[in-house]
N, C-alpha and C. Protein backbone atom coordinates (compact mmCIF):
# COMPACT_ATOMS: atom_id res chain seq x y z
N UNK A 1 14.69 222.77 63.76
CA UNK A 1 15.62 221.75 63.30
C UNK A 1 16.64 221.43 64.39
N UNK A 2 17.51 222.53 64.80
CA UNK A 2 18.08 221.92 66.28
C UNK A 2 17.29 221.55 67.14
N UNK A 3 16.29 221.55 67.56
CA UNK A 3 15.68 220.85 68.71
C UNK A 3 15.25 219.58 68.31
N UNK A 4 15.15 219.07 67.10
CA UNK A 4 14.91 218.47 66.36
C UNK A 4 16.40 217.21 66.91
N UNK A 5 17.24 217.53 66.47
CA UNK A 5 18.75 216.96 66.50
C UNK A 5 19.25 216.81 67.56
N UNK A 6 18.90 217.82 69.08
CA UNK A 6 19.20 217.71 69.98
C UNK A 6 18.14 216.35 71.20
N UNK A 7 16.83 216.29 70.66
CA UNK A 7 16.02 214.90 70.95
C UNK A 7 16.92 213.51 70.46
N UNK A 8 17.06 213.88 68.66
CA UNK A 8 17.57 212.50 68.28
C UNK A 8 18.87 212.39 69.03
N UNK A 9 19.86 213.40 69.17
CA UNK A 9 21.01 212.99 69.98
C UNK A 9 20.67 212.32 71.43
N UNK A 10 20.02 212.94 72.40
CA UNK A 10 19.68 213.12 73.63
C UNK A 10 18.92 211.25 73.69
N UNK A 11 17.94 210.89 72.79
CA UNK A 11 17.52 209.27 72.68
C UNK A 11 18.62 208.13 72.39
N UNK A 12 19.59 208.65 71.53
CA UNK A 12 20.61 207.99 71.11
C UNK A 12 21.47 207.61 72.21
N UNK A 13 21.89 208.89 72.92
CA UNK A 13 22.29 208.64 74.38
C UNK A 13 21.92 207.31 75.52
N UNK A 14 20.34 207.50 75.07
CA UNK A 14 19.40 206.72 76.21
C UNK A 14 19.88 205.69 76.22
N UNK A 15 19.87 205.44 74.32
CA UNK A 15 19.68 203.77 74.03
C UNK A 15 21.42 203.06 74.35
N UNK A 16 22.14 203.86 74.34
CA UNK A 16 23.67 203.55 74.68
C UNK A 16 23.95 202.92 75.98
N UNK A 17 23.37 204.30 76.91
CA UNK A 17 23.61 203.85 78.20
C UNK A 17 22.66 202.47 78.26
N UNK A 18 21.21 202.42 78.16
CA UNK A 18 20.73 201.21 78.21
C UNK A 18 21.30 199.84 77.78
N UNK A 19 21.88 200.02 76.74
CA UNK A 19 22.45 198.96 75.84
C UNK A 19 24.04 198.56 76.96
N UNK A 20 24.75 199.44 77.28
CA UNK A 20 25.66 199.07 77.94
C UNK A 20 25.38 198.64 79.81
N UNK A 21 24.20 199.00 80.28
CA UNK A 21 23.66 198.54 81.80
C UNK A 21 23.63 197.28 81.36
N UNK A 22 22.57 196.60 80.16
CA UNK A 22 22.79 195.18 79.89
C UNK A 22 23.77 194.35 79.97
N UNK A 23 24.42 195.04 79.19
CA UNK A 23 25.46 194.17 79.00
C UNK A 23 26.55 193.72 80.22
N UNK A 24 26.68 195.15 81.16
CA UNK A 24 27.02 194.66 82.24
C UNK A 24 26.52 193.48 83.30
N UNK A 25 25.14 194.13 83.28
CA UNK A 25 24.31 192.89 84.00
C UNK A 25 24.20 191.45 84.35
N UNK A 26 24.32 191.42 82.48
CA UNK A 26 24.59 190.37 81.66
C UNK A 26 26.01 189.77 82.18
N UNK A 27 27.14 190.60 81.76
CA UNK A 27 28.12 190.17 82.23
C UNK A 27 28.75 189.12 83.88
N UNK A 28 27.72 190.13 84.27
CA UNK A 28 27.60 189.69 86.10
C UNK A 28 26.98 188.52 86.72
N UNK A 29 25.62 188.51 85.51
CA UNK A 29 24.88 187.41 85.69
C UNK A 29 26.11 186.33 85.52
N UNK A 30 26.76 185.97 84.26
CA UNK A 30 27.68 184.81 84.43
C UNK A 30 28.68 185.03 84.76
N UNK A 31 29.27 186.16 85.25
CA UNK A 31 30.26 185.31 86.53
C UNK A 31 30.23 184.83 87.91
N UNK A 32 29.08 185.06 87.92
CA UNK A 32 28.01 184.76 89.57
C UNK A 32 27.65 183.38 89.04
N UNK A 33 27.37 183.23 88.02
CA UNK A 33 27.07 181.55 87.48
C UNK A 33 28.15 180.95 87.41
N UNK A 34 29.47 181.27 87.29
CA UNK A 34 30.84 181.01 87.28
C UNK A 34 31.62 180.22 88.17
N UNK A 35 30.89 181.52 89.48
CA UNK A 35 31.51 181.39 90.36
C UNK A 35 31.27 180.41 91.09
N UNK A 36 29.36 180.49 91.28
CA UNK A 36 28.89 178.97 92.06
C UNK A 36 29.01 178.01 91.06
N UNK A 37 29.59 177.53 89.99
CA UNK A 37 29.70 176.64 89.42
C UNK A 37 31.23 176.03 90.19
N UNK A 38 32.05 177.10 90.27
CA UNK A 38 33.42 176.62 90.47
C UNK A 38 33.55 176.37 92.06
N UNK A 39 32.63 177.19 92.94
CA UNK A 39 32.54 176.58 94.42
C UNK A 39 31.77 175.21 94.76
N UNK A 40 30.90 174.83 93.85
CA UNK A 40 29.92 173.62 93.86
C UNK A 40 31.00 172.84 93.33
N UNK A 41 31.59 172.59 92.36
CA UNK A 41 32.49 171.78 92.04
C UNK A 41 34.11 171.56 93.56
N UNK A 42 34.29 172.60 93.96
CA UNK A 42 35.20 172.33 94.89
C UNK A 42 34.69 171.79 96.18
N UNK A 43 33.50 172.15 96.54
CA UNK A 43 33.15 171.04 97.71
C UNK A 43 32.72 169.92 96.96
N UNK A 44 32.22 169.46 95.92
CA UNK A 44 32.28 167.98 95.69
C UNK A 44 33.37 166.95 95.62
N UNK A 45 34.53 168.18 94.99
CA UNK A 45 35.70 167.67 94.91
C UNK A 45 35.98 167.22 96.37
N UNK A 46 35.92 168.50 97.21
CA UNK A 46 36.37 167.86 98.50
C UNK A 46 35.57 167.01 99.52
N UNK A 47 34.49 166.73 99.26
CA UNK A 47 33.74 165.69 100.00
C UNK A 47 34.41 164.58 99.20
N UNK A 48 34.21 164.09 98.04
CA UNK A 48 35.09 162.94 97.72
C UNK A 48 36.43 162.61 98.54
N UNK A 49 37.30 163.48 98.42
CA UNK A 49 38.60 163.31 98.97
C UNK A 49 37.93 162.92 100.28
N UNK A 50 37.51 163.21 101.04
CA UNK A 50 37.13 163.23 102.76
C UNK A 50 36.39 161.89 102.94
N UNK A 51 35.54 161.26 101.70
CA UNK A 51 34.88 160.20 101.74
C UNK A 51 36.06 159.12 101.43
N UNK A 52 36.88 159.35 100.27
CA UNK A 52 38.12 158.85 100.42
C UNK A 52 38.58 158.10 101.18
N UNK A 53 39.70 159.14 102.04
CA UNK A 53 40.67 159.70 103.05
C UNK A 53 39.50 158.30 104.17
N UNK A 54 38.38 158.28 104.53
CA UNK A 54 37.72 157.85 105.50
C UNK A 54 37.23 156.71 104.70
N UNK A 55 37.37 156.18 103.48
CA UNK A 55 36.90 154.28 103.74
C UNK A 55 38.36 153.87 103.78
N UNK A 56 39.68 154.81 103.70
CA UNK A 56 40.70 153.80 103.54
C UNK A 56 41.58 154.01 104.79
N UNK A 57 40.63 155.03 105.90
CA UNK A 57 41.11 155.15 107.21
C UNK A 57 40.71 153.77 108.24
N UNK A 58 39.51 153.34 107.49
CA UNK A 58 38.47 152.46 108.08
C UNK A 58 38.75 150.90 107.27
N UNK A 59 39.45 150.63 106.33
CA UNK A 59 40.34 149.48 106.08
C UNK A 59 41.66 148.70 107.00
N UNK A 60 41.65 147.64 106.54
CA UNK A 60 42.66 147.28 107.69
C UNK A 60 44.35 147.31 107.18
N UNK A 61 44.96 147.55 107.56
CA UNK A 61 46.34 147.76 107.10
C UNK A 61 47.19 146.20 107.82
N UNK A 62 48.46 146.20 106.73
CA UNK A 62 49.43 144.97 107.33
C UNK A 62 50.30 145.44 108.35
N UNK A 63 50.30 144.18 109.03
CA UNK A 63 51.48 144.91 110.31
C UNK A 63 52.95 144.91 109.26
N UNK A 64 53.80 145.49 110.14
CA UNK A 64 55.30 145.19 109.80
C UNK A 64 56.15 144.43 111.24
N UNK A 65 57.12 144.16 110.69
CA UNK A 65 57.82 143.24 111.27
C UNK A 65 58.66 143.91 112.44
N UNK A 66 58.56 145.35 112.80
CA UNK A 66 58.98 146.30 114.07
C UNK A 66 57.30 146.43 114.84
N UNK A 67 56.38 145.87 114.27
CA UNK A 67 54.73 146.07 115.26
C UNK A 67 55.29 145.37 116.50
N UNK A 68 54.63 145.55 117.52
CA UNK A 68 54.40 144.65 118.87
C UNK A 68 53.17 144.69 118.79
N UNK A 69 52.50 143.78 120.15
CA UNK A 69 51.25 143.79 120.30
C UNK A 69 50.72 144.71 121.13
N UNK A 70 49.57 145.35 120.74
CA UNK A 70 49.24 146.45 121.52
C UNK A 70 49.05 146.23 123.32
N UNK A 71 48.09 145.31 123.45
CA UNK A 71 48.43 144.98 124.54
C UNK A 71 49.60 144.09 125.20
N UNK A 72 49.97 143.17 124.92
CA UNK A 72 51.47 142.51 125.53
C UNK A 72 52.60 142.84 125.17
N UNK A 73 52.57 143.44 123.89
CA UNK A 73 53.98 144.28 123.50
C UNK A 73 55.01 142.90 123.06
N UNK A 74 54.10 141.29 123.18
CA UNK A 74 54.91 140.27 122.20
C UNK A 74 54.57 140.97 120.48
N UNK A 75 55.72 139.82 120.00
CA UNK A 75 56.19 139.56 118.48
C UNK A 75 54.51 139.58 117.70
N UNK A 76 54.60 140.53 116.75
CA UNK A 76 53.44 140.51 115.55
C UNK A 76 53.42 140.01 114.75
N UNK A 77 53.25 138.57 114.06
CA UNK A 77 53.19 138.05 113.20
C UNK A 77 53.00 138.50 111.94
N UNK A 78 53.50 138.51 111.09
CA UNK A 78 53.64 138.90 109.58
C UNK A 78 52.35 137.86 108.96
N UNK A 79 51.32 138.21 107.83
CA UNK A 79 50.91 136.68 106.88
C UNK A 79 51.70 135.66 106.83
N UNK A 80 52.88 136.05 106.00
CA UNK A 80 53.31 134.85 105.60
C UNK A 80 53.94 134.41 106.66
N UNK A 81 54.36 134.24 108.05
CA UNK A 81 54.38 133.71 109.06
C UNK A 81 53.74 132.82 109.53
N UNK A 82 53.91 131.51 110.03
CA UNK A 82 53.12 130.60 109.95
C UNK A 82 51.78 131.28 111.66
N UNK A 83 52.54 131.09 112.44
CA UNK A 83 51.59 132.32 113.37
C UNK A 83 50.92 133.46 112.82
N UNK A 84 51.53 134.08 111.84
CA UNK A 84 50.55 135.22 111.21
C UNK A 84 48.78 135.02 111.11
N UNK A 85 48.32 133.89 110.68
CA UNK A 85 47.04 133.86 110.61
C UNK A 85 46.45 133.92 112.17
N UNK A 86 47.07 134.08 113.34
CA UNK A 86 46.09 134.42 114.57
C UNK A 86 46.05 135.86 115.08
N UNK A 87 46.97 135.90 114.03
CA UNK A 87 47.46 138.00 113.84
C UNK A 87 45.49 138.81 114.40
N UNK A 88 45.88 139.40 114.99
CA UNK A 88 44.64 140.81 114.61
C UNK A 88 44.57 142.06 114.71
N UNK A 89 44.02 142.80 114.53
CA UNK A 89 43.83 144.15 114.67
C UNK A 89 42.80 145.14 114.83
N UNK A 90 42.79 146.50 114.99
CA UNK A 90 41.70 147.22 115.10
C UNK A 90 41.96 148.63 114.68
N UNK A 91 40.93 149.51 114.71
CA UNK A 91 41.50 151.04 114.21
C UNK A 91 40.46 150.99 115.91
N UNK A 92 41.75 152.68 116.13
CA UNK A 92 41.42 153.24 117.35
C UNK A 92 40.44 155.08 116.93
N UNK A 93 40.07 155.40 118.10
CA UNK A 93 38.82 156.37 117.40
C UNK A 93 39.61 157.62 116.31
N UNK A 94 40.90 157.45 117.07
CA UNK A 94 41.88 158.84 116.33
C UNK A 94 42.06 157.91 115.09
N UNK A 95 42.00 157.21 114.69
CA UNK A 95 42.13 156.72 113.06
C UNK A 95 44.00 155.74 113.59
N UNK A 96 44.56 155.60 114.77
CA UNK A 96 45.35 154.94 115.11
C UNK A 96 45.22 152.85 114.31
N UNK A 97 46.02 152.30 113.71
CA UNK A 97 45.55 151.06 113.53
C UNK A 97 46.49 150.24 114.65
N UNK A 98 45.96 149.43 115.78
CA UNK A 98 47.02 148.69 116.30
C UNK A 98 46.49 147.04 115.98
N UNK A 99 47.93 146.21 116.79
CA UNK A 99 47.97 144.77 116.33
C UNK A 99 47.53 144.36 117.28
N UNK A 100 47.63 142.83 117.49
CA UNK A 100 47.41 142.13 118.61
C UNK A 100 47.73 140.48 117.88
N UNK A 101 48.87 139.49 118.65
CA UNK A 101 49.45 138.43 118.42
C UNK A 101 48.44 137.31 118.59
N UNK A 102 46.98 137.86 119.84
CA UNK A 102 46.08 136.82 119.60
C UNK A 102 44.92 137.17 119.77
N UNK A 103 43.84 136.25 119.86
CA UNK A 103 42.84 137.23 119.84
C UNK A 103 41.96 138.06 121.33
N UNK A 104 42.32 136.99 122.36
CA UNK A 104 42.53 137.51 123.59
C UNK A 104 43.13 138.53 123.69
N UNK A 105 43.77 139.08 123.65
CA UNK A 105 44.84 140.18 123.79
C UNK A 105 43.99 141.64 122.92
N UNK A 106 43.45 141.47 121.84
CA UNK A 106 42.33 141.84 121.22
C UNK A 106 41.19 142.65 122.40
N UNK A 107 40.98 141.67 123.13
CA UNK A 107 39.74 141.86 124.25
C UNK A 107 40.40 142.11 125.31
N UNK A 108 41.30 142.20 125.94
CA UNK A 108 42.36 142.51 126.82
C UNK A 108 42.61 144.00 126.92
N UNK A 109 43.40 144.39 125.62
CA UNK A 109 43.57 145.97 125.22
C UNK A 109 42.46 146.88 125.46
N UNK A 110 41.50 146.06 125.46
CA UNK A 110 39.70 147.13 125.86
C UNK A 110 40.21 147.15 127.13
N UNK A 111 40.33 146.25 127.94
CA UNK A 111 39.77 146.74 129.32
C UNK A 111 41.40 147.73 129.95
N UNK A 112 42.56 146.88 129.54
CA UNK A 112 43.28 147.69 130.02
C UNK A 112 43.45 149.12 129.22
N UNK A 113 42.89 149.59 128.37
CA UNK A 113 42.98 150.78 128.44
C UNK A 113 41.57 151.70 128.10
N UNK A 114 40.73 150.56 128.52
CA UNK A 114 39.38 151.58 128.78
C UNK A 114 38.74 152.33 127.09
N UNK A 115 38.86 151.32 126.45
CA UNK A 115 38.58 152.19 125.21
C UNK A 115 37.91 151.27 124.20
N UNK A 116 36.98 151.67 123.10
CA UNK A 116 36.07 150.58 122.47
C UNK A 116 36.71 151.01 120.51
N UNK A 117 37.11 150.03 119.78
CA UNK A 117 37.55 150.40 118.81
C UNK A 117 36.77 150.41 117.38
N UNK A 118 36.74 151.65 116.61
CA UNK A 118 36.16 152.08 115.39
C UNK A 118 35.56 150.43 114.42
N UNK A 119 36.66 149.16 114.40
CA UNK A 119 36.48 148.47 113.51
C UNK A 119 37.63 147.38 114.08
N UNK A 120 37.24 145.96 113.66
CA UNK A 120 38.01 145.07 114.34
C UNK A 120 38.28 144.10 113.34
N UNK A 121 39.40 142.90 113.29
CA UNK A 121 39.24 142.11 111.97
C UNK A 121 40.42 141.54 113.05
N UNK A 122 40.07 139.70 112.19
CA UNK A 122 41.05 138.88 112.54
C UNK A 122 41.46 138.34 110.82
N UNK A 123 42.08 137.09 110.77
CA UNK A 123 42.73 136.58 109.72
C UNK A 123 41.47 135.57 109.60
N UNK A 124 41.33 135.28 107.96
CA UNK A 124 40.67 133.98 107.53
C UNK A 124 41.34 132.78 108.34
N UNK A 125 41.16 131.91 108.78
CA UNK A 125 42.66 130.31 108.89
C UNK A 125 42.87 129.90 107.45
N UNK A 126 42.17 130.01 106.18
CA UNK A 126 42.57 129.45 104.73
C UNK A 126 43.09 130.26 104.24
N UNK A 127 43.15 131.86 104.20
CA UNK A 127 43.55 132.54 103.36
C UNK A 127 44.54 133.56 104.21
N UNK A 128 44.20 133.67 105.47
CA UNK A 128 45.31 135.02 105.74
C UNK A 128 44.76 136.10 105.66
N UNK A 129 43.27 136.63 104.74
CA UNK A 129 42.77 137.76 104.23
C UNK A 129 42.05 138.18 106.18
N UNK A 130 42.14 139.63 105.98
CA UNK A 130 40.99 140.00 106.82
C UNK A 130 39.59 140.07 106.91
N UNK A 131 38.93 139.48 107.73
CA UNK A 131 37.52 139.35 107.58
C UNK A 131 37.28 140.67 109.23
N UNK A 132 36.07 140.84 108.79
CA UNK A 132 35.74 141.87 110.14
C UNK A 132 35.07 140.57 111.24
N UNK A 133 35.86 141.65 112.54
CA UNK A 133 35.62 140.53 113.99
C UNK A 133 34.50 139.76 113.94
N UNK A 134 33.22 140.72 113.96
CA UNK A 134 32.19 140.72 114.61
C UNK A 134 31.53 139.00 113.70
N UNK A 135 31.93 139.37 111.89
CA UNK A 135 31.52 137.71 111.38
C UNK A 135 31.96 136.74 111.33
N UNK A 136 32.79 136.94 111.82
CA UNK A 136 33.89 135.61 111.48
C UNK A 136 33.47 134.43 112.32
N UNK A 137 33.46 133.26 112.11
CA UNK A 137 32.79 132.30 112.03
C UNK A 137 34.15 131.64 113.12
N UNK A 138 33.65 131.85 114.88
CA UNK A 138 34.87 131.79 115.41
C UNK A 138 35.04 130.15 115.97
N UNK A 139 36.11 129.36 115.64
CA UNK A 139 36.29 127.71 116.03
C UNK A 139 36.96 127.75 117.25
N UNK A 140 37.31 126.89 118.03
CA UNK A 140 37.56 126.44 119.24
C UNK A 140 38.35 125.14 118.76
N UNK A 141 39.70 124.72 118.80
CA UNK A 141 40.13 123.50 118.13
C UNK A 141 41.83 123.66 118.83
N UNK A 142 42.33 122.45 118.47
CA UNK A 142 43.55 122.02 119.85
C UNK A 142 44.42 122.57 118.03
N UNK A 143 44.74 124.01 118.06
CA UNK A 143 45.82 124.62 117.52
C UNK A 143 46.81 125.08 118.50
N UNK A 144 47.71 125.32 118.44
CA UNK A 144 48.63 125.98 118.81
C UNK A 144 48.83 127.56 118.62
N UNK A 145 48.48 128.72 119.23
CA UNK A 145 48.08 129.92 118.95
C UNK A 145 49.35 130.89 119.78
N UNK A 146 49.48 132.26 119.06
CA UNK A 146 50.88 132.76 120.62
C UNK A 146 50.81 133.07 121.32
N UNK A 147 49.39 133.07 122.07
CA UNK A 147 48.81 133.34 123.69
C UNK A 147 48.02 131.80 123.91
N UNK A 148 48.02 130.95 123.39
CA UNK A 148 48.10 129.37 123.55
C UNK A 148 46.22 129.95 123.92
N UNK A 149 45.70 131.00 123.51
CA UNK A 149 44.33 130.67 123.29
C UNK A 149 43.54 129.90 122.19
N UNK A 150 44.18 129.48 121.57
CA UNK A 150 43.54 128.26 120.29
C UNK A 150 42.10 128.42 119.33
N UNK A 151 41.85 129.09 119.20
CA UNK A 151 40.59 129.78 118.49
C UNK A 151 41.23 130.15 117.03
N UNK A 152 40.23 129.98 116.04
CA UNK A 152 40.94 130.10 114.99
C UNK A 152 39.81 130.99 113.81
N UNK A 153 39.93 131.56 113.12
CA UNK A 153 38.55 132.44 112.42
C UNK A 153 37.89 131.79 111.02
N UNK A 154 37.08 132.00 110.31
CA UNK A 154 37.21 131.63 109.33
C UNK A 154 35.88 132.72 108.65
N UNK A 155 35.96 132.98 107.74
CA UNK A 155 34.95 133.72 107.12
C UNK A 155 33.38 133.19 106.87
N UNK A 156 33.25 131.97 106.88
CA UNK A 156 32.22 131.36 106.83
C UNK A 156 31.79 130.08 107.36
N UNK A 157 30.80 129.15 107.61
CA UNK A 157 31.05 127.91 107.77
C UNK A 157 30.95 127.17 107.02
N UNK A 158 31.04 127.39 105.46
CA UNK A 158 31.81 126.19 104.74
C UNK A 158 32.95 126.41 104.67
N UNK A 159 33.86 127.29 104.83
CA UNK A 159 34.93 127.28 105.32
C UNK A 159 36.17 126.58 106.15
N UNK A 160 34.81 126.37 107.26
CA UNK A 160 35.35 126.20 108.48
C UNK A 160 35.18 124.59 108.56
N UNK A 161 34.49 124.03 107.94
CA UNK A 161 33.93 122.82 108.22
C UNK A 161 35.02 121.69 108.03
N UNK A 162 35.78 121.68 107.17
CA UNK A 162 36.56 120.44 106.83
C UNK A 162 37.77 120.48 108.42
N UNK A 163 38.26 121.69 108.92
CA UNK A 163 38.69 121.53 110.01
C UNK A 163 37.50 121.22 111.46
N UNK A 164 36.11 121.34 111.25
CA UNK A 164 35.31 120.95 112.29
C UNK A 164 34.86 119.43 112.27
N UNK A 165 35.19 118.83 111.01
CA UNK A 165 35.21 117.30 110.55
C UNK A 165 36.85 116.38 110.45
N UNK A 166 37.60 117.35 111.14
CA UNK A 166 38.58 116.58 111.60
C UNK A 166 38.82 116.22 112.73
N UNK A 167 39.09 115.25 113.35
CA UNK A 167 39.08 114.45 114.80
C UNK A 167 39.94 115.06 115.24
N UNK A 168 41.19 115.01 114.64
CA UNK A 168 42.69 115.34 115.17
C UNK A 168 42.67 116.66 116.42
N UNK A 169 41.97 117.58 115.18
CA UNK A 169 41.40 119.14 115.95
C UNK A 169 40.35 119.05 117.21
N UNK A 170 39.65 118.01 117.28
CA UNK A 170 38.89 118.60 118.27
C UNK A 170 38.36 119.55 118.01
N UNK A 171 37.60 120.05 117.23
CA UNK A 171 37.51 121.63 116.84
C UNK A 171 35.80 121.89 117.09
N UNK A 172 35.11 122.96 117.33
CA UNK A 172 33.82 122.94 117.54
C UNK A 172 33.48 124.54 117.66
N UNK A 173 32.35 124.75 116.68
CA UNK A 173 32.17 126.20 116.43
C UNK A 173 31.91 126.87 117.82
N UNK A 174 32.28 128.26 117.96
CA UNK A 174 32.33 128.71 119.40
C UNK A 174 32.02 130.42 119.14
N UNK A 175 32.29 131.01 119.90
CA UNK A 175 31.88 132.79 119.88
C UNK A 175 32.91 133.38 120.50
N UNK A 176 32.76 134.88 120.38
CA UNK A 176 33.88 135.73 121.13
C UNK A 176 33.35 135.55 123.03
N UNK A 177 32.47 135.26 123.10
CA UNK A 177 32.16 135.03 124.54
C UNK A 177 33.31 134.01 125.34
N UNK A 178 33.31 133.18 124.96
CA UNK A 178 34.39 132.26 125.84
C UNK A 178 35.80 132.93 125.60
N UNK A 179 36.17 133.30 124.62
CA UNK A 179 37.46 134.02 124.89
C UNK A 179 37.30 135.20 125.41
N UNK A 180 36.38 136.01 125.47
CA UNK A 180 36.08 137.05 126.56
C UNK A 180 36.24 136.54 127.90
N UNK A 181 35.85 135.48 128.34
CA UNK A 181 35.86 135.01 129.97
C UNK A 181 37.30 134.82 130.26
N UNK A 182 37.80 134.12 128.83
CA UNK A 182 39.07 133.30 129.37
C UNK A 182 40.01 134.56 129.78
N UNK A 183 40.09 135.69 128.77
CA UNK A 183 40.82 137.08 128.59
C UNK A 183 40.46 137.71 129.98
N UNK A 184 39.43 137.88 130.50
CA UNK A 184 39.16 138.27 131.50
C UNK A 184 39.95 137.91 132.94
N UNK A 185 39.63 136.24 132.52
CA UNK A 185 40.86 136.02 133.94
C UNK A 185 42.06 135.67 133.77
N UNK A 186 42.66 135.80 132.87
CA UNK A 186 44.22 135.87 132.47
C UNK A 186 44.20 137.52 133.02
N UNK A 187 43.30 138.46 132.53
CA UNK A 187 43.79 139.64 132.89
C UNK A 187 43.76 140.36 134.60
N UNK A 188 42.87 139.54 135.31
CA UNK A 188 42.69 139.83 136.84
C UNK A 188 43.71 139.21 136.93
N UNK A 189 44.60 138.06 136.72
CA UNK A 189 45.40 137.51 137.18
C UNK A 189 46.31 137.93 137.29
N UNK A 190 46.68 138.79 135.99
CA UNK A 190 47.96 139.70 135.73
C UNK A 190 47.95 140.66 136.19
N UNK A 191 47.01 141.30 136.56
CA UNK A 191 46.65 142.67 137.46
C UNK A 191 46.93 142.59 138.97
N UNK A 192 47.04 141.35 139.56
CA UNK A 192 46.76 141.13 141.14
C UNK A 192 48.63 140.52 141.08
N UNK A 193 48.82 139.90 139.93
CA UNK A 193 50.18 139.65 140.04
C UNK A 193 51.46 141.00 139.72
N UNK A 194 50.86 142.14 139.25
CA UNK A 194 51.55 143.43 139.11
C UNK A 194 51.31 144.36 140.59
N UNK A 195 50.30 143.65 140.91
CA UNK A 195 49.55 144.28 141.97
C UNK A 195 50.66 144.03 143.23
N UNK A 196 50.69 142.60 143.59
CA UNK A 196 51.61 142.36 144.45
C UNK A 196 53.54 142.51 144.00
N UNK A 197 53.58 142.54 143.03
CA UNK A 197 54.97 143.18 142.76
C UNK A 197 55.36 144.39 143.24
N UNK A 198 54.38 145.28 143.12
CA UNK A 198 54.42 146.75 143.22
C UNK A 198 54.66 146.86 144.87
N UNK A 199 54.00 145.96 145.48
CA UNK A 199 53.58 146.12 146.71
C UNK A 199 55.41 145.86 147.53
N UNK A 200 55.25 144.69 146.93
CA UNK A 200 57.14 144.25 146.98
C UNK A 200 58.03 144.87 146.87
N UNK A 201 57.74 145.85 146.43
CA UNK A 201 59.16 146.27 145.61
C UNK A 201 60.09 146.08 144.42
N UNK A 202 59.06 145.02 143.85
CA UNK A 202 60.10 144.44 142.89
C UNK A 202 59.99 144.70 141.60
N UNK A 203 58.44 145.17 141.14
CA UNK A 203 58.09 145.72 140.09
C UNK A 203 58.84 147.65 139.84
N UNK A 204 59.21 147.95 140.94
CA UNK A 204 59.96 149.40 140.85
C UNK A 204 61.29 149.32 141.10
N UNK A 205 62.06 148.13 141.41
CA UNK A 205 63.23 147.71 141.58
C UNK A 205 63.64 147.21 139.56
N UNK A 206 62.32 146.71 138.78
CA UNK A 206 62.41 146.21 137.73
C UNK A 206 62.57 147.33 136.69
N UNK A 207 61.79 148.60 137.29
CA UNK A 207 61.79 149.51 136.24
C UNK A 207 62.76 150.32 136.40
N UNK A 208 63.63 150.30 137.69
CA UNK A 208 64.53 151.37 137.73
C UNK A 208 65.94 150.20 136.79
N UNK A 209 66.10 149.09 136.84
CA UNK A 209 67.01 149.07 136.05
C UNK A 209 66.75 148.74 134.99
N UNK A 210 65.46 149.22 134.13
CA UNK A 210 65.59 149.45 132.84
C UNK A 210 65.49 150.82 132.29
N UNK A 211 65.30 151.48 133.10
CA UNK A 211 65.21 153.18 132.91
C UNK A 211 67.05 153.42 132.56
């Protein structure tokens, strides 16, 4: 009879410890399910933010009324400025956004500082809105612009058309190519004319009395 009692105790045992390994197991199993639930959720979370953070790095922002132009360091036109619509801009690779008063000056800032930019946009001429550089539907027409390059954008060519059917304008669809040439030799010009200042004396005679 005790050996009897000492089996049923001794099985009873078994089934305890067994019953409680489960349950641990068990236990472990879901907080390991827990856990990659709650790390899978935090990198999604944070790829969103990062996808974020990067379409509204890659949008174009408004100037303010303390901007200069990146390259000439003239006045930045605001929208509602009647010059504002020849306004432009670009993002630089560090996520930097700068301006530019025309659109020459735009193509200018490349060469003088050797650098090619993330994303580019000028102004609609009807709306003021930003359209990206590369579509904009670029006119050639006797405007008045603040680098007196006269080119004007428009998002499309029905857009553009009622000013390409006006006489007054002179106006005639055109590309970033001719204002590339023109930018080009405005900028040798200005280079050979800093060039010989320097040589003079007069460009370091200029900076010592503004230092």
């Amino acid at each position: 009879m005790k050996k009897v009692l000492i089996m049923f105790l001794s099985l009873l045992l078994i089934f305890v410890f067994a019953g409680c390994n489960t349950n641990n197991q068990q236990s472990k199993t879901e907080e390991k399910g827990k856990d990659t639930a709650a790390t899978e959720k935090t990198a999604t979370e944070t790829a969103t933010t990062a996808e974020t953070k990067h379409e509204h790095a890659n949008n174009p922002e408004e100037p303010t009324t303390e901007d200069l132009c990146y390259f000439c360091n003239m006045k930045i036109y605001t929208k509602d400025e009647e010059m504002g619509v020849f306004t432009a801009q670009a993002i630089k690779r560090d996520g930097t956004h700068v301006y530019f008063d025309d659109s020459g000056c735009l193509l200018n800032a490349q060469r003088k500082f050797n650098e090619e930019y993330v994303k580019e946009w000028v102004r609609d001429f009807n709306t003021t809105e930003w359209i990206e550089a590369d579509s904009a539907v670029v006119v050639k027409a006797e405007v008045q612009t603040p680098m007196k390059y006269g080119y004007a954008f428009f998002k499309d060519e029905k857009s553009a058309k009622p000013y390409l059917d006006d006489p007054a304008l002179n106006a005639e669809v055109s590309s970033w190519d001719p204002i590339d040439q023109e930018a080009e030799i405005r900028y040798q010009k200005k280079m050979q004319k800093e060039a010989e200042l320097k040589s003079s004396g007069t460009m370091e005679n200029q900076d010592n009395m503004n230092m």
